[in-house]
Protein backbone atom coordinates (compact mmCIF):
# COMPACT_ATOMS: atom_id res chain seq x y z
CA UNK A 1 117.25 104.24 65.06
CA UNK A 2 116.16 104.98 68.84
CA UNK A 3 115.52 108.97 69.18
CA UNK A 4 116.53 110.18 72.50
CA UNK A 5 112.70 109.66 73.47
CA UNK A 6 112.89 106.49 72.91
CA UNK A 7 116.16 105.77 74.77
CA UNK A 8 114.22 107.34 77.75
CA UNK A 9 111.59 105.23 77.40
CA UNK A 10 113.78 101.65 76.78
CA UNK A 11 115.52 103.00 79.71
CA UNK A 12 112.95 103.55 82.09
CA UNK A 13 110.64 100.89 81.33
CA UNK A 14 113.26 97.87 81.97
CA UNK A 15 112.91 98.03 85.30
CA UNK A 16 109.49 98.19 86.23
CA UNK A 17 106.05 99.16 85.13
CA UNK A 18 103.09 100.69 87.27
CA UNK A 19 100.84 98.22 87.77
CA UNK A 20 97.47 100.64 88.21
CA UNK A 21 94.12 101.36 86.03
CA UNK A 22 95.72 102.98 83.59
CA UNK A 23 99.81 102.27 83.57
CA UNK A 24 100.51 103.42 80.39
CA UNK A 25 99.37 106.84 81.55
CA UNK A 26 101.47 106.75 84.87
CA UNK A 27 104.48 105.78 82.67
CA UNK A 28 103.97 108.62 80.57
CA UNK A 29 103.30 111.14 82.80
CA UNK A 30 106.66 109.87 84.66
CA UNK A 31 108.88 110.53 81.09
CA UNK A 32 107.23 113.67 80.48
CA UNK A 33 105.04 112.53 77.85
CA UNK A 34 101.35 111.69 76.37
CA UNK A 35 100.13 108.15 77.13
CA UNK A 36 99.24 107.80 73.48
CA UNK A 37 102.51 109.11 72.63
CA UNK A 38 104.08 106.49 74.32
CA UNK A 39 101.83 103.54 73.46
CA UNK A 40 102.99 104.90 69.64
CA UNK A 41 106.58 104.83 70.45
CA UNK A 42 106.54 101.41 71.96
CA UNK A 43 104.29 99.95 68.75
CA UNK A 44 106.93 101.57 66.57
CA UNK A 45 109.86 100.63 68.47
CA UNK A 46 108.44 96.56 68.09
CA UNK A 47 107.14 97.63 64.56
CA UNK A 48 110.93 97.86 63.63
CA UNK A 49 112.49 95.63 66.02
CA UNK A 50 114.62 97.45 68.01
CA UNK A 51 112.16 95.66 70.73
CA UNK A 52 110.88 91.78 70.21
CA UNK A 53 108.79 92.28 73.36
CA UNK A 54 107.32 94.39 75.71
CA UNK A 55 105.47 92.55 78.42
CA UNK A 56 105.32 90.77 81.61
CA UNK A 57 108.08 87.98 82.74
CA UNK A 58 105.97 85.54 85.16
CA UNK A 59 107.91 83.07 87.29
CA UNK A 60 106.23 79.79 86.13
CA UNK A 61 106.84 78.13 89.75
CA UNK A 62 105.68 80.64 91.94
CA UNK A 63 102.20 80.59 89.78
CA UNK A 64 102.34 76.91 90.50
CA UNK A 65 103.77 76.13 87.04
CA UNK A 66 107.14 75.08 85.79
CA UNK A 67 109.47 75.58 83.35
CA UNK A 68 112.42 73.50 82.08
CA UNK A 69 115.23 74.46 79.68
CA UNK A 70 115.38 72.23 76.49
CA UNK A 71 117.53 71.31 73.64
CA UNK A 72 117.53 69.25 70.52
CA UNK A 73 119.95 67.90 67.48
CA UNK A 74 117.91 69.32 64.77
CA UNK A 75 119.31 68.27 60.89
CA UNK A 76 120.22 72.12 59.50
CA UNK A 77 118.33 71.00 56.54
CA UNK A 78 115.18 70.71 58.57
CA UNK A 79 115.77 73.75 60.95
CA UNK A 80 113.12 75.92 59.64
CA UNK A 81 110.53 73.23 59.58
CA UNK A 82 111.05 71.48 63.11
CA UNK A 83 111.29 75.47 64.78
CA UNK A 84 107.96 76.22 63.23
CA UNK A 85 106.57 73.03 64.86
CA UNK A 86 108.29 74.05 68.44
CA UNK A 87 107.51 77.30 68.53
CA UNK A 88 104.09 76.33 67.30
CA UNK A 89 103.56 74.71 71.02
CA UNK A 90 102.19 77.46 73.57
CA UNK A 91 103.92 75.76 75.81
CA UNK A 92 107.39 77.06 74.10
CA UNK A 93 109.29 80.79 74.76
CA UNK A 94 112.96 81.72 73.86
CA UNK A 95 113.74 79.06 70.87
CA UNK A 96 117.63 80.25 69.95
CA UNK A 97 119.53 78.25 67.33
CA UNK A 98 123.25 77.60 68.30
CA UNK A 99 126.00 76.22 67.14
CA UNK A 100 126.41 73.12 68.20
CA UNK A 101 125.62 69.72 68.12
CA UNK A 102 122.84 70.86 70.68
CA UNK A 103 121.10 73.42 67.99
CA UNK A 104 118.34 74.55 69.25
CA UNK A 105 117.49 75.53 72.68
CA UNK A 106 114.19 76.25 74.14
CA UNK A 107 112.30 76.89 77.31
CA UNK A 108 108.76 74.61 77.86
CA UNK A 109 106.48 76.30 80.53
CA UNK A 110 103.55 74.69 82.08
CA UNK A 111 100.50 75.74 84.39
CA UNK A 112 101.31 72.47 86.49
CA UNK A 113 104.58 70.60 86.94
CA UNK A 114 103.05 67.55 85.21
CA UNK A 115 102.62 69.25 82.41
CA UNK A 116 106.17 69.46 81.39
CA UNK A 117 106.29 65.89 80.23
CA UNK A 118 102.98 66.37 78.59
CA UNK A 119 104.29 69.16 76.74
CA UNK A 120 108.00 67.74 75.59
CA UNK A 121 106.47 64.24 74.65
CA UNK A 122 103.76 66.49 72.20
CA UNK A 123 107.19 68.04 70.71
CA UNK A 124 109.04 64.73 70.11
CA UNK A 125 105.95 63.21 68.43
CA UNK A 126 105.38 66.35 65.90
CA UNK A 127 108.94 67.13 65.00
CA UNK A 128 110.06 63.43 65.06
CA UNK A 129 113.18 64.08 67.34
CA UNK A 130 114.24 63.59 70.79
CA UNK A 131 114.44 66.59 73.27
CA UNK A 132 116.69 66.77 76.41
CA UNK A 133 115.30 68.75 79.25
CA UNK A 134 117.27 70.54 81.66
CA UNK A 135 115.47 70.91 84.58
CA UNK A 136 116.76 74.04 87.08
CA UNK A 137 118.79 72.80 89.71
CA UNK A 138 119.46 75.98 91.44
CA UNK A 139 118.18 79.63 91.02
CA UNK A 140 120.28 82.48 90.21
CA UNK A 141 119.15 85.99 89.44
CA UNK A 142 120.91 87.98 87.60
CA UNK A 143 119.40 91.71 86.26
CA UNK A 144 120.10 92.37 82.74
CA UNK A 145 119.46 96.20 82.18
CA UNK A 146 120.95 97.79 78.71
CA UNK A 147 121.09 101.08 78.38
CA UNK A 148 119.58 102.32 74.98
């Protein structure tokens, strides 16, 4: 469980981080804290999950990539097997299962737009199933902060 430290930390660190020589430091110095202490916290606080990442979101498009949401009927016999092979790609972020007849749901990012098809056709041909892309249509931002 969190410590009030590391509620700080989750806290502060959602909406920004210094981008400098040394931004661990500036981070820390801003919470009141060592830099290794912090680096420690945020190891332990992945070690046991209460974070599943701490890094850098890059818009795809605006590096000259893109990205596409996609989706596939996956057999829940073969779940485990066909995610391994998805999330396998390096191509692939954010694989969710869901319930439907749509189970699992991916996003396929590319350095170049042609790459997308590249990149789903690799899927279909090592998992043996058809994926559906769903290309953005529009853009809308919305800022998920949660407080720890």
């Amino acid at each position: 469980m969190p410590d009030a430290i590391d509620r700080r930390i989750i806290d502060a660190l959602q909406g920004g981080f210094p981008v400098s020589e040394r931004p661990f430091l500036v981070a820390a110095q801003a919470l009141g804290l060592a830099e290794g202490s912090l680096i420690a916290r945020i190891d332990a606080l992945i070690a046991d999950g209460t974070l599943t990442r701490f890094g850098p979101l890059f818009d795809a498009e605006k590096l000259g990539g893109a990205f596409t949401l996609a989706a596939m009927r996956v057999p829940p016999a073969d779940y485990e097997r066909v995610a391994g092979e998805v999330n396998a790609f390096p191509e692939v972020a954010h694989n969710y299962a869901r319930e439907h007849d749509l189970n699992m749901w991916f996003v396929v990012a590319t350095e170049a737009p042609e790459g997308i098809a590249s990149a789903i056709a690799r899927i279909e041909t090592a998992t043996g199933l058809p994926v559906l892309a769903f290309p953005k249509e529009r853009e809308f931002f919305v800022e998920l902060k949660l407080r720890a």
